[in-house]
Protein backbone atom coordinates (compact mmCIF):
# COMPACT_ATOMS: atom_id res chain seq x y z
CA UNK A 1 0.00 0.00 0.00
CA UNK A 2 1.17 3.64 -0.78
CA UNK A 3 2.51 5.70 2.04
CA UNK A 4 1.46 9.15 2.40
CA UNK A 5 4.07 11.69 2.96
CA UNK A 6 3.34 14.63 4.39
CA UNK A 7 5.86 17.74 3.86
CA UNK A 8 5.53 21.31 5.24
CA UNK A 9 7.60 23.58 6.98
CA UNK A 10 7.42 23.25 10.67
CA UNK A 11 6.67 19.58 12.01
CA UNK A 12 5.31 19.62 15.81
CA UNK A 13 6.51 15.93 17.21
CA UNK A 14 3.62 15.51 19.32
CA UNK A 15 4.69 14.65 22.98
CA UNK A 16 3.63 10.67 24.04
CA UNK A 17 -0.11 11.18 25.20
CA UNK A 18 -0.65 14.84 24.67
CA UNK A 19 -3.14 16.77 22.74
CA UNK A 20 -2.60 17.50 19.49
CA UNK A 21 -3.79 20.55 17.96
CA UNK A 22 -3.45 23.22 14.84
CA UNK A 23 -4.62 24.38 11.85
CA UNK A 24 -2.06 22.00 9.68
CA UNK A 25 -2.74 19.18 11.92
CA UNK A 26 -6.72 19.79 11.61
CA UNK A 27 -5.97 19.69 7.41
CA UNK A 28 -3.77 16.62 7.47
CA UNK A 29 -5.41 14.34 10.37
CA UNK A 30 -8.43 12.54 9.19
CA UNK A 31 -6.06 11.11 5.99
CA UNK A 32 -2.87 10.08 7.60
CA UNK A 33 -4.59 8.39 10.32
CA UNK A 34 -5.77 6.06 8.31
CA UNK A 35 -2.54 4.31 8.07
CA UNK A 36 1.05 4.43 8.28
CA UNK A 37 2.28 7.96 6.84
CA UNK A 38 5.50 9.92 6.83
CA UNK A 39 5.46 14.27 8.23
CA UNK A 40 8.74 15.65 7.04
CA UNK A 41 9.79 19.01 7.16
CA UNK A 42 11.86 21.50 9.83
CA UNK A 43 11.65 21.23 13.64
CA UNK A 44 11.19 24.30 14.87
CA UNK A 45 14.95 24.02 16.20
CA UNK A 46 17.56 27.16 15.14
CA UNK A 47 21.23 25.72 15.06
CA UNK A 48 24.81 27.71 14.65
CA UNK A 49 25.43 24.85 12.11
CA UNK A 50 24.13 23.98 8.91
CA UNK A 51 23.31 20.90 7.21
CA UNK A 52 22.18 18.99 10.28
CA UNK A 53 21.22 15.62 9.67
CA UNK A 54 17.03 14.58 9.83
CA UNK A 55 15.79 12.82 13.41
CA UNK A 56 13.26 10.39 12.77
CA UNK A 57 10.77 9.69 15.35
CA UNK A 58 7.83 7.37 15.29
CA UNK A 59 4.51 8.07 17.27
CA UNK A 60 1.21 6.12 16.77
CA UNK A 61 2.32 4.74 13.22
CA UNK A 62 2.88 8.01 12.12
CA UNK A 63 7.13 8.57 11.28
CA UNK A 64 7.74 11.76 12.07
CA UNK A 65 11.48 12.57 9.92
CA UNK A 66 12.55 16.28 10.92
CA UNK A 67 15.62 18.66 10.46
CA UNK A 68 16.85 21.55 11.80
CA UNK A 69 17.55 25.19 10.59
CA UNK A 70 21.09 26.83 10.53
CA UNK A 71 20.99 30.65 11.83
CA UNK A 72 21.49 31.69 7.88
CA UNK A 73 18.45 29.24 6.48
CA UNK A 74 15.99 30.45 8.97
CA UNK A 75 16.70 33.93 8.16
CA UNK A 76 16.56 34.06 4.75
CA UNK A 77 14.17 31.57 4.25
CA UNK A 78 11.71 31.80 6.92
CA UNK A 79 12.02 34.98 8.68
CA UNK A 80 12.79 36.41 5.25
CA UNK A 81 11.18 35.70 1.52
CA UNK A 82 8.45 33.40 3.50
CA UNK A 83 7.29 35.99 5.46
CA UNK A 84 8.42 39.06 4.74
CA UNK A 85 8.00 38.57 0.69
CA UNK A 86 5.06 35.80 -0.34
CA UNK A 87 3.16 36.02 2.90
CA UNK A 88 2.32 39.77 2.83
CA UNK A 89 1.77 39.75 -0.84
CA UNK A 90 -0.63 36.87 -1.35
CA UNK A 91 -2.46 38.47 1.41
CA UNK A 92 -2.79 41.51 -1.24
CA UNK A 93 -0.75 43.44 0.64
CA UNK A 94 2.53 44.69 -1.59
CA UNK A 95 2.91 47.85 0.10
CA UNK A 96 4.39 45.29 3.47
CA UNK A 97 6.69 43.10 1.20
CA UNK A 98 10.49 43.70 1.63
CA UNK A 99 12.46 41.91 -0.87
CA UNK A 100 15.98 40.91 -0.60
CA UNK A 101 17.86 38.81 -3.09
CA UNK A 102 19.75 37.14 -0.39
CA UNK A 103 16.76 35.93 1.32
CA UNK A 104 15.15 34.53 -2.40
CA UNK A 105 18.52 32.06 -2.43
CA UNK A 106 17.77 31.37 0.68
CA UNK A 107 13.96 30.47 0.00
CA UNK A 108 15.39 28.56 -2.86
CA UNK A 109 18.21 26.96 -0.98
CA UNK A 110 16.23 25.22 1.92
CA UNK A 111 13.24 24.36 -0.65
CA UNK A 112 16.29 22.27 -2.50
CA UNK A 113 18.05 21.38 1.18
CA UNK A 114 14.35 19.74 1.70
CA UNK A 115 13.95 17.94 -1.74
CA UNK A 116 16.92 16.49 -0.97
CA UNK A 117 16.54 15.07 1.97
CA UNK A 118 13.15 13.26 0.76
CA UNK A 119 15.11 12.27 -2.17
CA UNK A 120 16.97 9.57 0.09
CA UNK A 121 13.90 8.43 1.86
CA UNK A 122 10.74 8.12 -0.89
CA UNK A 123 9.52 5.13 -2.27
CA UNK A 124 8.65 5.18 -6.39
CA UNK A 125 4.97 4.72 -5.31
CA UNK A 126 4.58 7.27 -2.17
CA UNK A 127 1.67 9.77 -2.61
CA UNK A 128 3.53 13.11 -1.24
CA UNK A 129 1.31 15.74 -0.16
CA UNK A 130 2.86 19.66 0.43
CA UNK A 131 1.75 22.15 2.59
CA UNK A 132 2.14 26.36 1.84
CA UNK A 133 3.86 28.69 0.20
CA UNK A 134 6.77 28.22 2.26
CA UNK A 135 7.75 25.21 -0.13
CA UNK A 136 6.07 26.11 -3.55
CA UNK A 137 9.30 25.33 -5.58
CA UNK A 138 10.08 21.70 -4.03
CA UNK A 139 7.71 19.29 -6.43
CA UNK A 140 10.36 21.13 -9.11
CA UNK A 141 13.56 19.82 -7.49
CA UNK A 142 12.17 16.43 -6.54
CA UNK A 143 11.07 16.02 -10.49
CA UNK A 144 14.67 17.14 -11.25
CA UNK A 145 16.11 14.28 -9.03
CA UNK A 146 13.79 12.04 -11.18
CA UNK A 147 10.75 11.32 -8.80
CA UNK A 148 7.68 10.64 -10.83
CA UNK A 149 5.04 10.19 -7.69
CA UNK A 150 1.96 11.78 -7.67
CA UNK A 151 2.83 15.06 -5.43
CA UNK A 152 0.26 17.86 -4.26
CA UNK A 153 0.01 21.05 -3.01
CA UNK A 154 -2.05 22.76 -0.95
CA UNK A 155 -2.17 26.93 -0.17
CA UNK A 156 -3.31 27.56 3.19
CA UNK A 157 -3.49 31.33 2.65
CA UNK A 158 -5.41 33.25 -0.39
CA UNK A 159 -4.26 33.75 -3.53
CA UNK A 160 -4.37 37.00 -5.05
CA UNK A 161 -5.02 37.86 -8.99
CA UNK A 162 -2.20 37.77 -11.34
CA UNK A 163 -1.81 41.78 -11.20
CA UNK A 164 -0.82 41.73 -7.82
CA UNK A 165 0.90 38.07 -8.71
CA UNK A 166 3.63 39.08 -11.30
CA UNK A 167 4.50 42.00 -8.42
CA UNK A 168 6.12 39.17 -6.72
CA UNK A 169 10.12 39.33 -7.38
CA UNK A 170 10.69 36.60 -9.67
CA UNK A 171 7.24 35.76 -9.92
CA UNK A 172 7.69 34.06 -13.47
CA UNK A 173 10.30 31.63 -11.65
CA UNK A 174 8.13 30.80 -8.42
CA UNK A 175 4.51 30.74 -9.71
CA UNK A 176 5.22 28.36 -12.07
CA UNK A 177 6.72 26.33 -10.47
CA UNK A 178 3.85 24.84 -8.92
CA UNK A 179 2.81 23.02 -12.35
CA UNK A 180 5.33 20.45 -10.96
CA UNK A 181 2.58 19.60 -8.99
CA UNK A 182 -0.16 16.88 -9.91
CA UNK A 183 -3.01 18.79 -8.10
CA UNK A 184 -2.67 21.92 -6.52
CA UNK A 185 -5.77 22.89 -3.96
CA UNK A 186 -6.69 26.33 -2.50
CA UNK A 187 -9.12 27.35 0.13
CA UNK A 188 -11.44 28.85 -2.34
CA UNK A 189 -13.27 29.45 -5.65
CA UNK A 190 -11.56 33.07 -5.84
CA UNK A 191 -8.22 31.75 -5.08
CA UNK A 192 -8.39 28.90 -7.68
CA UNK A 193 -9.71 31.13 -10.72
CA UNK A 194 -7.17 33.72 -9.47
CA UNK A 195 -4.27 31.18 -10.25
CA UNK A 196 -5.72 30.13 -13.46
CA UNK A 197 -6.33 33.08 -14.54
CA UNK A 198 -1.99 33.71 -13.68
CA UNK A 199 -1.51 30.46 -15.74
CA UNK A 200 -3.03 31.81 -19.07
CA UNK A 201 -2.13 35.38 -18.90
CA UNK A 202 1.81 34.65 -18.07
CA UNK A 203 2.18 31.24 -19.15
CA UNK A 204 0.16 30.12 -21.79
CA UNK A 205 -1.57 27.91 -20.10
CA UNK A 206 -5.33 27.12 -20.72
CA UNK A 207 -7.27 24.40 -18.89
CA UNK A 208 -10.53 22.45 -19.49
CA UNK A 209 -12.58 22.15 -16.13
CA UNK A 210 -9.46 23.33 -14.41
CA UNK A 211 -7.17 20.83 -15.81
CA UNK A 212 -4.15 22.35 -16.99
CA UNK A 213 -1.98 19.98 -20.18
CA UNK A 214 1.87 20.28 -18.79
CA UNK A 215 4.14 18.77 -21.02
CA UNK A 216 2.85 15.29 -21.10
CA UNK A 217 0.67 15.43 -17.97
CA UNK A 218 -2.56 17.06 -16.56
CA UNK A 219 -1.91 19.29 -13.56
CA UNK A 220 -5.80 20.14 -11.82
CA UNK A 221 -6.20 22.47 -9.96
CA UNK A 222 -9.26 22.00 -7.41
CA UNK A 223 -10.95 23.82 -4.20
CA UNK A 224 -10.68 21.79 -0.92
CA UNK A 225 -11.86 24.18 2.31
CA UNK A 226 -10.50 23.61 5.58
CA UNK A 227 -12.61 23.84 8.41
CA UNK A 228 -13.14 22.24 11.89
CA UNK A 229 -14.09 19.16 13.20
CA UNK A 230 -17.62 19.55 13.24
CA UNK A 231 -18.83 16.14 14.46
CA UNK A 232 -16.57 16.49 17.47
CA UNK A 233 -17.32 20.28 18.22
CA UNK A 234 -21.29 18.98 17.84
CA UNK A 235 -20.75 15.92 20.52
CA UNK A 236 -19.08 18.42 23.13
CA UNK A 237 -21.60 21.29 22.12
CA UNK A 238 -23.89 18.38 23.31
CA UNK A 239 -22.83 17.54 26.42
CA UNK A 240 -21.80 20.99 27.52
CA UNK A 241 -25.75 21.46 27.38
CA UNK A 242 -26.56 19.47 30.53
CA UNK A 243 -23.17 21.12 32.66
CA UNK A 244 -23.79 23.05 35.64
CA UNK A 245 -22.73 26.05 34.34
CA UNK A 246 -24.58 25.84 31.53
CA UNK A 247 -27.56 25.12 33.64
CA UNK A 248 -26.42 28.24 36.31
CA UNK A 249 -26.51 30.57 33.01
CA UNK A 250 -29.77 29.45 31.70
CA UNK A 251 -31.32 30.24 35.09
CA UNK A 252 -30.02 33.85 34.71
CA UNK A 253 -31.81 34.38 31.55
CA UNK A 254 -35.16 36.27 31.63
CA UNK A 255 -38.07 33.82 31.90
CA UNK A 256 -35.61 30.84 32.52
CA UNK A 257 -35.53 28.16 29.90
């Protein structure tokens, strides 16, 4: 059976018998739990050193592989283009982006530090499944290394229309990039037509029912919202009702119940 592999850029090892909670872990938890999986990407941890070596850690069949981030990386790449260049301008907000060239290698250097580092650990038939715009570019270096799995993407955050796109430094080198990708998902409608509407006007690219021809493959590109647990919120919704505080509150309304 495939493995899924999960990548995105901060991996929370959940502690033996704790909760678990989190937007990414809301999105991701109903499919790997189904089986075995693999959630790769950076621990959190800052080092003086680069290039540290992956820990692998293994918690209710779920492998958890992560790495840490030299001083210069998480800089550049996190503190820097990730937040200080995509995140303020696919929130439509140019006027807050402050680009550096530095901090683009080093966006483009830790996207590449991570493809390689799944390179030596995935399986020809592993489904891989990317999270955010922190790691748009890495479905590009892991088809360069010759992996031919079916890889995904999903955009957490909006995505704004190709005017306020192609404002993005090197735009016509990141953007694309995601048509490495067999399916790439956004939160909404807007944000899907908004990216295919980027593909036709700077790349030529026109789909049929939102799949896009690249090369000799179909990239789709699809709406998937993210929401809560609603079953669970309903079950504790339902027994809140009969709490004593609950009840104590009720018998301060006017009229009662």
């Amino acid at each position: 059976m495939a493995r899924l592999v999960i990548v995105s850029n901060r991996v929370s090892v959940p502690e033996e018998g704790a909760p678990r909670a989190g937007g990414l872990e809301v999105a991701v938890k109903a499919a790997i739990k189904r089986g075995s999986g693999i959630w790769f990407g950076w621990s959190g941890r800052v080092t003086p050193r680069s290039n540290i070596e992956v820990q692998e850690i293994v918690r209710d069949k779920i492998t958890y592989i992560v790495a840490d981030l030299g001083r210069e990386d998480f800089q550049e790449y996190y503190n820097g283009f990730a937040n200080r260049v995509l995140w303020p301008i696919l929130h439509y907000r140019v006027d807050l982006a402050e680009f550096s060239r530095r901090d683009l290698t080093g966006y483009l250097r830790v996207n590449d530090l991570f493809a390689r580092r799944l390179h030596n650990i995935l399986q020809p038939d592993d489904l891989i499944w990317v999270h955010d715009y922190h790691l748009m570019p890495l479905a590009r270096t892991l088809r360069e290394l010759g992996h031919r799995n079916r890889i995904g993407f999903f955009l957490h955050i909006p995505c704004p229309p190709p005017e306020m796109l192609t404002a993005l430094p090197h735009h016509d080198r990141l953007i694309p990039a995601l048509c490495d990708y067999d399916l790439v998902g956004f939160q909404t409608g807007d944000d899907a037509f908004n990216f295919s509407r980027y593909l036709a006007r700077e790349c030529g690219l026109h789909s049929h029912d939102f799949n896009f021809p690249v090369g000799d493959r179909a990239m789709r590109v699809d709406v998937f919202p993210v929401s809560i647990e609603t079953a669970a919120f309903a079950r504790l919704a339902q027994r809140s009702a009969n709490s004593p505080f609950v009840q104590r509150v009720l018998e301060t309304l006017v009229g009662g119940r």
